[in-house]
C-alpha atoms as a PDB file:
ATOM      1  CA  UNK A   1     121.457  32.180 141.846  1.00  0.00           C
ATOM      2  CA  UNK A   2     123.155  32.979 138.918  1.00  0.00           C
ATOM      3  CA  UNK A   3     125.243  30.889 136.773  1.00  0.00           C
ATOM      4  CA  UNK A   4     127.825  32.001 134.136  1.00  0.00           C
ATOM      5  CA  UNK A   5     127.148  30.657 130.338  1.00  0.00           C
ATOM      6  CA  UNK A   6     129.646  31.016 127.424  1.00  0.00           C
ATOM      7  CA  UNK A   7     127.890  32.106 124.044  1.00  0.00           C
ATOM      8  CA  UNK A   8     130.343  31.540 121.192  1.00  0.00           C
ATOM      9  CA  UNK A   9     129.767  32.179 117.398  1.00  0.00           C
ATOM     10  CA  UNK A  10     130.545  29.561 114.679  1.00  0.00           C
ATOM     11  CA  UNK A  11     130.078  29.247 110.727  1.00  0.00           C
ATOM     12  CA  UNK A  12     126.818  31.568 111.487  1.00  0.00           C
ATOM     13  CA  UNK A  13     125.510  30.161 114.522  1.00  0.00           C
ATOM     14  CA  UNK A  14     125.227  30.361 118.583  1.00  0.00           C
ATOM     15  CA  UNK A  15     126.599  27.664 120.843  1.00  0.00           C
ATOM     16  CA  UNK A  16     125.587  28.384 124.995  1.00  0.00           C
ATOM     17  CA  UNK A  17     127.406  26.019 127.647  1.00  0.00           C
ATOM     18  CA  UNK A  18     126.991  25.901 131.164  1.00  0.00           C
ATOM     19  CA  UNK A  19     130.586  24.748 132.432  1.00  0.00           C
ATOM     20  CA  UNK A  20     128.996  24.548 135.768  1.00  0.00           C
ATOM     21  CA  UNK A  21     126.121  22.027 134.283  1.00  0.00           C
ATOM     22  CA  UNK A  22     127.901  19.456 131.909  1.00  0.00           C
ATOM     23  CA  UNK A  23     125.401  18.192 129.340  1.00  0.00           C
ATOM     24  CA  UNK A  24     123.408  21.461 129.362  1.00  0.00           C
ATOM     25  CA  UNK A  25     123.688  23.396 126.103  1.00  0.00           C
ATOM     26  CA  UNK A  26     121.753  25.568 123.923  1.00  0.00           C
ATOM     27  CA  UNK A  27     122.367  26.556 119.601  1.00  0.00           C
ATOM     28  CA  UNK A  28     120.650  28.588 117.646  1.00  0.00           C
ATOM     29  CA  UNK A  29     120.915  30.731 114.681  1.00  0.00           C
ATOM     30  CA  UNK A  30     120.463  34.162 116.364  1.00  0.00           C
ATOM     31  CA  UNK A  31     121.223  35.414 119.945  1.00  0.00           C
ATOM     32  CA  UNK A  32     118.163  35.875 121.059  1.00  0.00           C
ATOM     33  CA  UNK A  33     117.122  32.400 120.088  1.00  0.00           C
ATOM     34  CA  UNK A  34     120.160  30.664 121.252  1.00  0.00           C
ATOM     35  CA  UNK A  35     119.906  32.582 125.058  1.00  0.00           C
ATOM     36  CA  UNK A  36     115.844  32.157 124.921  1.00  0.00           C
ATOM     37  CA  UNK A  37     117.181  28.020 124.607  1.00  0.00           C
ATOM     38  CA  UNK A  38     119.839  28.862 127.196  1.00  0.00           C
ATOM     39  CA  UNK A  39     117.547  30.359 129.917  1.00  0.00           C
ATOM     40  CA  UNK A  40     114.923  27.551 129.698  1.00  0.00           C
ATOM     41  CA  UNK A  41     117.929  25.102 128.785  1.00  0.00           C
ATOM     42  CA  UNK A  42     119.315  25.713 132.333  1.00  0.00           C
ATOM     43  CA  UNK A  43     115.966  25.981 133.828  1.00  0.00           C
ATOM     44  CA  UNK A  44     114.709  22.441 132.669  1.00  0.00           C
ATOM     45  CA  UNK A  45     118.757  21.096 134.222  1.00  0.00           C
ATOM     46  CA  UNK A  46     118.130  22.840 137.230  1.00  0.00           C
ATOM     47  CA  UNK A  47     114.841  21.940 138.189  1.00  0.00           C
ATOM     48  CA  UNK A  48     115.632  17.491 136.728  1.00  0.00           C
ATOM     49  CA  UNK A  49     118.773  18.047 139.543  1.00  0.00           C
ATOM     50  CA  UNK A  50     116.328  19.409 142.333  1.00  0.00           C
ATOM     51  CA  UNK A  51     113.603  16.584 141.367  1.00  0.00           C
ATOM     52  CA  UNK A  52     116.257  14.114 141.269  1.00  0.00           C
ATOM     53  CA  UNK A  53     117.478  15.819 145.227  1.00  0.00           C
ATOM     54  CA  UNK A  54     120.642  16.214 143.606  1.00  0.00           C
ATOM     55  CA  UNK A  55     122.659  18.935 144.695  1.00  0.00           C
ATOM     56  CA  UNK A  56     123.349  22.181 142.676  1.00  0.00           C
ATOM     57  CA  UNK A  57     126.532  23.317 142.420  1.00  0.00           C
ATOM     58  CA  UNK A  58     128.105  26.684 143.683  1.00  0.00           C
ATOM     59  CA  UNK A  59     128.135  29.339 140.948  1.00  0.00           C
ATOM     60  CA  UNK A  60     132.007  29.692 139.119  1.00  0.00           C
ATOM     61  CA  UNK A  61     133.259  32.769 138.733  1.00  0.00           C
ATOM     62  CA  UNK A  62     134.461  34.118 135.403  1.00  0.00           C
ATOM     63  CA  UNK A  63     138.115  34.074 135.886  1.00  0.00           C
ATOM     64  CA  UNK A  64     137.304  30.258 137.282  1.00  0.00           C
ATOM     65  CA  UNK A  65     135.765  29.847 133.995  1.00  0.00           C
ATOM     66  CA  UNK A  66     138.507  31.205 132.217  1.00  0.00           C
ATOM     67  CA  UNK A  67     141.047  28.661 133.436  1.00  0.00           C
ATOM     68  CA  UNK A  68     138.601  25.868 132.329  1.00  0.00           C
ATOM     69  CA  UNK A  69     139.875  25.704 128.628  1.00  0.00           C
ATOM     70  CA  UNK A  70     138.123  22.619 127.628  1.00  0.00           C
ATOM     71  CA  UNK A  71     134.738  25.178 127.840  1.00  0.00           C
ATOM     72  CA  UNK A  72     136.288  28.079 125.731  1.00  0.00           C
ATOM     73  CA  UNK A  73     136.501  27.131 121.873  1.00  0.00           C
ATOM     74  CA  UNK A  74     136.555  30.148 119.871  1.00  0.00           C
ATOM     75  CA  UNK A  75     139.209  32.963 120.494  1.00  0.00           C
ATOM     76  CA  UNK A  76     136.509  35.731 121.640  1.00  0.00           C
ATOM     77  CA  UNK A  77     134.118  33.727 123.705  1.00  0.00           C
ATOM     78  CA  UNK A  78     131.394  36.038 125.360  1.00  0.00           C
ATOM     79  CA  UNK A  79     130.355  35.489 129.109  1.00  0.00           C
ATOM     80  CA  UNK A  80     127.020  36.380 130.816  1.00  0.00           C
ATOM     81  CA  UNK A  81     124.579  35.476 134.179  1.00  0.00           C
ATOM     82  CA  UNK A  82     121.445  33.583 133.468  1.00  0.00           C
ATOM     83  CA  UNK A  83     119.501  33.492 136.668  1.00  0.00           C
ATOM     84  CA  UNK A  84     118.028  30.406 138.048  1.00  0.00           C
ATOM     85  CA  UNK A  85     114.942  30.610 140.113  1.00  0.00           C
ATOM     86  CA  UNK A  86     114.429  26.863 141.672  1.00  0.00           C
ATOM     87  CA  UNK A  87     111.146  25.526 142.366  1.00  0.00           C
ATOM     88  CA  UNK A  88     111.050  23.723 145.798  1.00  0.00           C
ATOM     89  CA  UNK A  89     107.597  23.051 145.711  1.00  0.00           C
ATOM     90  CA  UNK A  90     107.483  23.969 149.492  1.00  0.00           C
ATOM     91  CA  UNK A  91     105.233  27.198 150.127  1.00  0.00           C
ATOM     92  CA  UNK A  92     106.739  29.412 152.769  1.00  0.00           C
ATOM     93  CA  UNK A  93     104.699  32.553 154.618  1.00  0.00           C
ATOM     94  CA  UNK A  94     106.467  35.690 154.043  1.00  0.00           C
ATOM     95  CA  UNK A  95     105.647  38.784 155.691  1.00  0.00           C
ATOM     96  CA  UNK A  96     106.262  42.242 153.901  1.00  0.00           C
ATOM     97  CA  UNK A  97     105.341  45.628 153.755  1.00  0.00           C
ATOM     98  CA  UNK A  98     104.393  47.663 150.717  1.00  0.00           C
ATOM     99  CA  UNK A  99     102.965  50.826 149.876  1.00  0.00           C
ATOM    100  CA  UNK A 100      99.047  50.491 150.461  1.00  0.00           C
ATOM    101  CA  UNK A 101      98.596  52.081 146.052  1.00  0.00           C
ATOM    102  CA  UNK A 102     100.845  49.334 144.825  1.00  0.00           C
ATOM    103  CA  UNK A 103      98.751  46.383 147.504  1.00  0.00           C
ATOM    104  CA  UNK A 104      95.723  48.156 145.527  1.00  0.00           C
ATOM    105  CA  UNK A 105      97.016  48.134 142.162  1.00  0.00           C
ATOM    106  CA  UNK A 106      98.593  44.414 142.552  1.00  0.00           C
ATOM    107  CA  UNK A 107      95.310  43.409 144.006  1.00  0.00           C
ATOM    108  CA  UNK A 108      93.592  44.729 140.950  1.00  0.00           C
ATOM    109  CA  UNK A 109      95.996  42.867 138.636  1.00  0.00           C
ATOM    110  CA  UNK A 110      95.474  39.755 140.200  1.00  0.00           C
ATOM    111  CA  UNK A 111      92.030  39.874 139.913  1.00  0.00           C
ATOM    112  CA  UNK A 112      92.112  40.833 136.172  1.00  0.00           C
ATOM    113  CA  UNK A 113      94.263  37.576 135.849  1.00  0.00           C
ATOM    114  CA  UNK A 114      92.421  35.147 138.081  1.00  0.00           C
ATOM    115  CA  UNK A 115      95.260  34.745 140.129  1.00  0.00           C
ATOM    116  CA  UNK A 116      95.803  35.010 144.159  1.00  0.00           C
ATOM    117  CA  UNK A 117      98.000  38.158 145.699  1.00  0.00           C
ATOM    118  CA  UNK A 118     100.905  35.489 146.340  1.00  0.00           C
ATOM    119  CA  UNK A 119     100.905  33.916 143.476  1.00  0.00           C
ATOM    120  CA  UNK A 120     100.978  37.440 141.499  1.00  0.00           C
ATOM    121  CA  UNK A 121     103.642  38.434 143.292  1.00  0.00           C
ATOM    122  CA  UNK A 122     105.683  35.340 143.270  1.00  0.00           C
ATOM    123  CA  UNK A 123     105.109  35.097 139.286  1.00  0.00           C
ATOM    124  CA  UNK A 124     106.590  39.062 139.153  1.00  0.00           C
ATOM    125  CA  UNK A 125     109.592  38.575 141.058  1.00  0.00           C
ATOM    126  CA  UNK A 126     110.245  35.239 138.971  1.00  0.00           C
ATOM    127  CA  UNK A 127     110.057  37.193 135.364  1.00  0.00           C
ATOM    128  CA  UNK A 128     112.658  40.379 137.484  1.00  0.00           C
ATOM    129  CA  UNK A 129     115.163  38.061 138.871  1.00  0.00           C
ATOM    130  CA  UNK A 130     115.308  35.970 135.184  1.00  0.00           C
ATOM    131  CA  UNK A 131     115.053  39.164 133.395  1.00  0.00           C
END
């Protein structure tokens, strides 16, 4: 899923909001600090709703957004996706096929890192989808 934030600039700094998630912010004094706080920001609200079996809500749109003026604050707010990749702490069996170099190669990796094949791959999708 992927949910819109609004990064705005004031007096030298970087406000994130989540309209979607009231309460769930992020500031900083560059952009790269304020949407590292955002992604793990929305991360840490995401995961507290699923632990608390509350339910997450559908993904606005932009223009939704846009009609939502009590988000918007400065006249040139900037919109993005942030991805959310929910941890249901339910292991599911997934059958795929891949090219038998990359099963070596991913194997190999793995290995190098102490980890199992799943658990390599599930940790590489994770860091593509948030990227």
């Amino acid at each position: 899923m992927h949910y819109i934030a609004i990064i705005e600039q004031e007096d030298g700094r970087f406000g994130v909001v989540f309209p979607d998630f009231p309460g769930c912010v992020s500031v900083g004094d560059s952009i790269d600090e304020v949407m590292n706080g955002a992604k793990e920001a929305l991360s840490l609200h995401v995961q507290g709703m699923i632990d608390d079996e509350d339910e997450l809500p559908a993904p606005s749109s932009v223009s939704q957004i846009r009609l939502m003026k009590d988000w918007i604050f400065t006249d040139d707010p900037v919109f993005t996706n942030i991805a959310v990749v929910p941890t249901f702490g339910m292991l599911v069996r997934a059958n795929i096929s891949i090219d038998s170099g990359h099963l070596s190669a991913i194997d190999e990796e793995a290995k190098l890192r102490k980890m199992t094949r799943s658990s390599f791959l599930a940790q590489a999708a994770r860091i593509e989808i948030e990227r």
